[in-house]
Protein backbone atom coordinates (compact mmCIF):
# COMPACT_ATOMS: atom_id res chain seq x y z
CA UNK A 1 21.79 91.30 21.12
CA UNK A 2 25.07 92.90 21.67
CA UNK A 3 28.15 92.44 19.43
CA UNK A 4 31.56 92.68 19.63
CA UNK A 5 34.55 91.63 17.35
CA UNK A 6 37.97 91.11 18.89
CA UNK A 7 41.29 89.81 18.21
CA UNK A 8 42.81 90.04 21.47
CA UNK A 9 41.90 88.23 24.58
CA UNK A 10 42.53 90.61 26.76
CA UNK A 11 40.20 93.21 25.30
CA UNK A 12 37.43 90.36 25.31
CA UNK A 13 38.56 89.76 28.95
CA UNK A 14 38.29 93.55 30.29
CA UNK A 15 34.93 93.82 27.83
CA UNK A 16 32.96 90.98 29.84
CA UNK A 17 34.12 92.45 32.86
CA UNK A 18 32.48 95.56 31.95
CA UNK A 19 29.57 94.00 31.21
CA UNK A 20 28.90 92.17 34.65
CA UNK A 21 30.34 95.19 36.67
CA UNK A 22 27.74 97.55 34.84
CA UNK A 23 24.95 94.99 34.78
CA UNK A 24 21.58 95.84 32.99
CA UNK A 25 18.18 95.97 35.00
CA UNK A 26 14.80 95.22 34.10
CA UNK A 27 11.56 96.65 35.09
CA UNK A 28 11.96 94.96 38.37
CA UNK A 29 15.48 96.14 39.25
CA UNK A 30 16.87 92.64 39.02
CA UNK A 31 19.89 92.01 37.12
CA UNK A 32 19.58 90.86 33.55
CA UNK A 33 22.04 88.08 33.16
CA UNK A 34 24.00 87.76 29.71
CA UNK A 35 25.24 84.59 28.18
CA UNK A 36 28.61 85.20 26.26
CA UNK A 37 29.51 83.07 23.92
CA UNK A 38 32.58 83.03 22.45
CA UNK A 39 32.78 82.48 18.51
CA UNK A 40 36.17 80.09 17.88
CA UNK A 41 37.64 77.08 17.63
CA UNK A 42 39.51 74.46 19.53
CA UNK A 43 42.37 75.62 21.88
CA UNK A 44 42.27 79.06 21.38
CA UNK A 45 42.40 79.95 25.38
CA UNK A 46 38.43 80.20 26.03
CA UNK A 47 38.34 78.31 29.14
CA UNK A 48 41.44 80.17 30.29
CA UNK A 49 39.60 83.20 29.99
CA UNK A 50 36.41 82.22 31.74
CA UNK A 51 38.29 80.64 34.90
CA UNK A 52 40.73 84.22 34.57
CA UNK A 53 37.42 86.23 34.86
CA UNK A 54 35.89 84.25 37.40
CA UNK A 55 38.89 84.49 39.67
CA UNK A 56 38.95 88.08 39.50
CA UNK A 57 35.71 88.69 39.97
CA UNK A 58 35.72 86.39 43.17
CA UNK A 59 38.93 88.54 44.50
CA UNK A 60 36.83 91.49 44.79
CA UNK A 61 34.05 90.01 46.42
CA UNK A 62 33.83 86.26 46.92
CA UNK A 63 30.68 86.15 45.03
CA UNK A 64 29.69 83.24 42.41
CA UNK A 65 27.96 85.61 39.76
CA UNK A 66 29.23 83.55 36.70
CA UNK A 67 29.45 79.71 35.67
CA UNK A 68 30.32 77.78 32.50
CA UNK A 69 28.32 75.87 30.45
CA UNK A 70 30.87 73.33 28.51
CA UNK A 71 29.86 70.49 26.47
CA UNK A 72 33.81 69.34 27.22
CA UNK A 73 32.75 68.66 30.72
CA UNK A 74 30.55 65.50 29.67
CA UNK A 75 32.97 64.43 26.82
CA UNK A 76 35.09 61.34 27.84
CA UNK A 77 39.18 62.18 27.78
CA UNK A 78 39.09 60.85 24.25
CA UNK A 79 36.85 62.60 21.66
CA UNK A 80 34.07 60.71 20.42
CA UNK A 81 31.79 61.96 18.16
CA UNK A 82 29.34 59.76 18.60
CA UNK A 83 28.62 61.13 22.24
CA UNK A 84 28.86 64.96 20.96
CA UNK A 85 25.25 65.59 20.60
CA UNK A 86 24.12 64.63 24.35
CA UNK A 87 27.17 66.77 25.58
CA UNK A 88 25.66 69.44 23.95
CA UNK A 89 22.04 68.71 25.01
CA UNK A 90 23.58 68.63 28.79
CA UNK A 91 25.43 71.79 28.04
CA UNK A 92 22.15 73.33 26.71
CA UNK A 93 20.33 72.13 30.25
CA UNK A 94 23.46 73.75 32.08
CA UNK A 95 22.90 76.92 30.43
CA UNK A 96 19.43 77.54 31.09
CA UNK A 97 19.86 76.11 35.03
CA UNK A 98 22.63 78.91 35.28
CA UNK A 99 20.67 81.39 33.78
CA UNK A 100 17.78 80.84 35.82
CA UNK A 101 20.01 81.02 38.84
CA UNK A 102 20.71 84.98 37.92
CA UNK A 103 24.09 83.59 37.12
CA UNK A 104 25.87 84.86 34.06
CA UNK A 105 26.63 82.40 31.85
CA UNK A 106 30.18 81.98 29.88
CA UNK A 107 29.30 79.31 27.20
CA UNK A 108 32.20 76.99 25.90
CA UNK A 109 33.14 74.06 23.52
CA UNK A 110 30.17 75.90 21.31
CA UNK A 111 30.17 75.11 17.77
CA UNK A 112 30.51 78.36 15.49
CA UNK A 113 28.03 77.95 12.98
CA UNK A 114 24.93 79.90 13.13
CA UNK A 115 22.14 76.95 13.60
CA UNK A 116 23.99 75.75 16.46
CA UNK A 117 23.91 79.63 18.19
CA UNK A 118 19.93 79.14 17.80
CA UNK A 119 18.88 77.15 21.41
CA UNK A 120 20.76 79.75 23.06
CA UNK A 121 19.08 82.32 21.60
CA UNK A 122 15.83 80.98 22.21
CA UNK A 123 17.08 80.53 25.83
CA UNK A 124 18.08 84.59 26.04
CA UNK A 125 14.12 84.80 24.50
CA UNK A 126 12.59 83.01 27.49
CA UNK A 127 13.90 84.11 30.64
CA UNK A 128 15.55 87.72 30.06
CA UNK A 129 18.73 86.71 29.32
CA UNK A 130 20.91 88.91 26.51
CA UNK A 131 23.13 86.92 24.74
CA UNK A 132 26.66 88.47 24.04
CA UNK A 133 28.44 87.03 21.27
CA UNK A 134 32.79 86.93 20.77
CA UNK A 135 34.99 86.44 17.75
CA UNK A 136 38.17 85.20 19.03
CA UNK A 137 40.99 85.92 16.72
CA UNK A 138 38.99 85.83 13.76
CA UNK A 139 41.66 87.77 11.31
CA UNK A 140 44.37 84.69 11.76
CA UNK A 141 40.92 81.88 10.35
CA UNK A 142 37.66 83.32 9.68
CA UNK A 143 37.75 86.86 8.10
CA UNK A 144 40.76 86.06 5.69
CA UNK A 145 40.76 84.20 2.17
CA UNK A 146 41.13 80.35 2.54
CA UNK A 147 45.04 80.56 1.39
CA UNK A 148 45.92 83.27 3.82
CA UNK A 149 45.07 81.23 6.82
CA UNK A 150 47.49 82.08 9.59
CA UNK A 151 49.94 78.82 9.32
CA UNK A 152 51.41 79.78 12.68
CA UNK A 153 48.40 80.60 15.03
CA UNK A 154 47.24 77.11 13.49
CA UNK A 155 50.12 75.24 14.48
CA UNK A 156 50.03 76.93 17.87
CA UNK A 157 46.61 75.86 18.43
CA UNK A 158 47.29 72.22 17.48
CA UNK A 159 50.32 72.28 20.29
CA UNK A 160 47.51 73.83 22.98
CA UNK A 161 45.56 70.93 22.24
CA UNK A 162 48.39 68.37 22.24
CA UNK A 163 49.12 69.87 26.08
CA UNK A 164 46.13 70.09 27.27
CA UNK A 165 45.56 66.40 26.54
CA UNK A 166 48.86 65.65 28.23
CA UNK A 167 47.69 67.43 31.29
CA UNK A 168 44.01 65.64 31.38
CA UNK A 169 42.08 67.43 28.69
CA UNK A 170 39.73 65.82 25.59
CA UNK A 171 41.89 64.42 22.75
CA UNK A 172 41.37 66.88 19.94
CA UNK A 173 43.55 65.82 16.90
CA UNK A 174 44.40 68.08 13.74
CA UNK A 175 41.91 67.06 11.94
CA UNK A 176 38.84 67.94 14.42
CA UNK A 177 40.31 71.14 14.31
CA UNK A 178 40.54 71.54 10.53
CA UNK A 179 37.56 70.59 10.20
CA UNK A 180 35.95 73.26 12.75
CA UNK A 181 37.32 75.78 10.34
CA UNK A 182 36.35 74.92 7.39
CA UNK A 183 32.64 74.32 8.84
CA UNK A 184 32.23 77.74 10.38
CA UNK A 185 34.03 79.17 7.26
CA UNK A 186 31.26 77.93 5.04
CA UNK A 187 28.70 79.21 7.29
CA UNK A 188 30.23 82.54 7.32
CA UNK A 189 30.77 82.60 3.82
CA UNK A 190 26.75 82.19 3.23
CA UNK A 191 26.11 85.32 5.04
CA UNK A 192 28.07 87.15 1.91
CA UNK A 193 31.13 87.11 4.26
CA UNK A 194 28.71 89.95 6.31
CA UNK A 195 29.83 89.46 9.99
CA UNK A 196 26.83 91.49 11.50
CA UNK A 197 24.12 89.60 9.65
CA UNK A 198 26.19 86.27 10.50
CA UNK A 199 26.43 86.73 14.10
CA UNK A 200 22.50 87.94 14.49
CA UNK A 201 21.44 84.73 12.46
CA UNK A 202 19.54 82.14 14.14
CA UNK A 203 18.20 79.79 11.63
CA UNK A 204 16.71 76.30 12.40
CA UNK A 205 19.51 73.39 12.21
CA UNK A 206 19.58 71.66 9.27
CA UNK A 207 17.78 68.08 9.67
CA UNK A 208 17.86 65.34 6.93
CA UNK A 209 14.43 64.99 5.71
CA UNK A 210 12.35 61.68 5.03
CA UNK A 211 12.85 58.28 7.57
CA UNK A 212 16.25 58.29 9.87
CA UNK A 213 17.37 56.75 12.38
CA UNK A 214 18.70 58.87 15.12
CA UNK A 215 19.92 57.86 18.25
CA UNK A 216 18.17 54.55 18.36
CA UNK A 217 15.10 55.57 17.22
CA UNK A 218 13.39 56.10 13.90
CA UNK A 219 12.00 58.60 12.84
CA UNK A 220 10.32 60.51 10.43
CA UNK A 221 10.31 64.81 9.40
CA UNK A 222 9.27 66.67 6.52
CA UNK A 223 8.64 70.23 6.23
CA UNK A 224 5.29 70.23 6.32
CA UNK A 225 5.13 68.05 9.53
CA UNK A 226 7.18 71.33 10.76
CA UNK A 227 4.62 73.35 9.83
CA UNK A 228 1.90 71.71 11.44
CA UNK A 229 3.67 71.74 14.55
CA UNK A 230 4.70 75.18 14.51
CA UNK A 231 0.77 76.46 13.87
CA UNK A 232 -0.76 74.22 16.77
CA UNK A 233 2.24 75.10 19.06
CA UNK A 234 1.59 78.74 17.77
CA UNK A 235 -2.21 78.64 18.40
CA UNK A 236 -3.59 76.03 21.27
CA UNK A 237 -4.18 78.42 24.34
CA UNK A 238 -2.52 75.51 26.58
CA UNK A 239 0.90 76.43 25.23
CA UNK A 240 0.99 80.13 24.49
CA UNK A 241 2.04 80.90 28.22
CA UNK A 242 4.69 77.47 28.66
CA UNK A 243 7.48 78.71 27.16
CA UNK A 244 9.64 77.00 29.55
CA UNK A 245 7.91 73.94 27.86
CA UNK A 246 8.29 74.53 24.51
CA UNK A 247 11.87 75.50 25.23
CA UNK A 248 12.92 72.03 26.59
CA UNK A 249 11.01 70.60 23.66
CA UNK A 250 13.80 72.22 21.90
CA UNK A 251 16.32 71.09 23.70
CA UNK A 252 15.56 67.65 24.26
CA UNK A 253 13.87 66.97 21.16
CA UNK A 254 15.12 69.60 18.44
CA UNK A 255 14.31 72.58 17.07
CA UNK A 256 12.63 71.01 14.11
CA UNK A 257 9.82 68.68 14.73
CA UNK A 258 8.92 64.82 13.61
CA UNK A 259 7.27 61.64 14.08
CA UNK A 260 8.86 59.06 16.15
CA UNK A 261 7.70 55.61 14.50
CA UNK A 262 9.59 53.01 16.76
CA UNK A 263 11.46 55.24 19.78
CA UNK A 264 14.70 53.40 21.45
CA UNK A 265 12.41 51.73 24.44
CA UNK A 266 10.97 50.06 21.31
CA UNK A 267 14.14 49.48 18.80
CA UNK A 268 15.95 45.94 18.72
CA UNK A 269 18.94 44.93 16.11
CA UNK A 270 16.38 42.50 14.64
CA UNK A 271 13.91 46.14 13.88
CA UNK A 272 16.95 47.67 12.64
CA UNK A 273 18.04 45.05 10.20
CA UNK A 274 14.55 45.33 8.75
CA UNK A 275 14.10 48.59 8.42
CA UNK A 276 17.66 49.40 7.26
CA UNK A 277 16.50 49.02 3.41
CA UNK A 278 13.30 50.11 4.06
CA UNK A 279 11.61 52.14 0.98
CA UNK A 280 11.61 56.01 1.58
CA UNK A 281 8.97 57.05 -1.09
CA UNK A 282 5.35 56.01 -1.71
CA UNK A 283 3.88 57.79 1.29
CA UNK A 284 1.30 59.64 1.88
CA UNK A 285 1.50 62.76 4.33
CA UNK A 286 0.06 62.09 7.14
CA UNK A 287 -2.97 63.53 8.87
CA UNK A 288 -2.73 66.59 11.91
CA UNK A 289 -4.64 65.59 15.27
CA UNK A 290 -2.87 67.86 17.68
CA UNK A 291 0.46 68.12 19.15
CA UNK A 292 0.68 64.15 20.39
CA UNK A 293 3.15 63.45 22.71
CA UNK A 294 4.04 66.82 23.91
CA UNK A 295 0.64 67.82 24.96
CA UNK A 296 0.45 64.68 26.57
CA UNK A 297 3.24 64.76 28.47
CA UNK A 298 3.39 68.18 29.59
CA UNK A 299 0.89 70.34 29.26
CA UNK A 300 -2.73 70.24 31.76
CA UNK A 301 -5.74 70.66 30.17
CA UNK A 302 -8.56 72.23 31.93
């Protein structure tokens, strides 16, 4: 993976030039794409940049060898959080279609915190790709001490996002934007404040263990259930050569693995109300047989 710190657009602008003008080939002489991903918040000019780079690049030659992936593009005019996590999924899908296309890919709207960087390495890991991370204008939010946060640049960036909602754009309010910070300023912080070992972190997203409900279904996880997962996935001969599989597993599913106990085909308000003060303790673990649905679903057995 390739690095690079910036303050100024422009240098992040001529640098991703540079990078699809002097492409990379693999063993077969076909162009490695890269996915760059900038590293930011809200209204700091990232879209901007991308349509600036693909209009340049389509001056000299007409050619479509870059698209975005956005999570913004599936989010309604006014932010709703609720929504966020299938915008994301769709912008995860996006990705690996452009990717696949022998597109580059210029990823936006991405969160900055290190589990959320993870699918897209994994998608660089399956097909080729090399992913090409971007601090934007981290001096004036990220690098400096709490107090010394740039009053200014934030103000500025609140006004960006006040205009671009006037012209058509998601509602992004002050407080979406504070909050950004301070979540990518925590991450940072547990990497020792080390930008290097930050940026090449990919850990597994945090996930709230025991019984949950998520997104009308319930569920259950536990580390151990990850485990168990992990080994067969690791091991059964019908999935060591589908990583395309196991990759949308990720992105449809999660990185982390569970049990779905009632899924949302299944899930009625009268189920929810009873479950809702359900006990969470007093289980026992349960019992491996294999893979379940996945296998099931997607993989042929001979």
């Amino acid at each position: 993976m390739t690095t690079n710190i910036f303050s100024e657009m422009a240098i992040i602008y001529d640098n991703i030039l540079q990078h699809i003008k002097n492409p990379k080939l693999d063993v077969d002489g076909k162009i490695i794409p890269y996915i760059f991903m900038p590293v930011s918040i809200q209204g700091v000019g990232k879209t901007t940049l991308y349509k600036n780079i693909k209009a340049h690049l389509q001056a000299i030659d007409n050619s479509e060898v870059i698209n975005i992936a956005s999570a913004d593009i599936y989010m309604p005019k006014k932010f709703n959080f609720n929504l966020l996590k299938d915008c994301h999924r769709k912008c995860m899908e996006d990705a690996v279609n452009i990717i696949k296309s022998g597109q580059h890919c210029f990823l936006d709207n991405l969160n900055g915190s290190a589990h959320f960087r993870t699918i897209y390495k994994l998608i660089c890991d399956t097909y080729g790709a090399i992913l090409v991370p971007y601090i934007i204008y981290g001096d004036k939010w990220l690098f400096c001490k709490e107090e010394d946060i740039d009053k200014e640049f934030l103000e500025t960036i609140i006004r960006r996002c006040d205009n671009r909602f006037k012209l058509g754009g998601t509602y992004i309010d002050k407080n979406i934007i504070l909050k950004t910070i301070s979540n990518i300023r925590n991450d940072y912080n547990m990497n020792k404040n080390n930008i290097e070992s930050w940026l090449n972190s990919f850990p597994t997203p945090p996930y709230k263990p025991g019984f949950n409900s998520v997104e009308s279904q319930y569920i259950f996880r536990n580390n151990i259930i990850d485990k168990m997962v992990d080994k067969h996935i690791r091991d059964d001969i019908r999935l060591i050569h589908r990583k395309e599989d196991r990759l949308n597993k990720h992105i449809q599913r999660g990185i982390e693995n569970h049990i779905t106990l009632i899924d949302s085909s299944e899930m009625t308000t009268e189920i929810e109300l009873k479950i809702k003060d359900f006990p969470l303790y007093g289980f026992k673990m349960p019992i491996s047989k294999g893979v379940g649905r996945y296998v099931n679903e997607h993989m042929e057995i001979n």
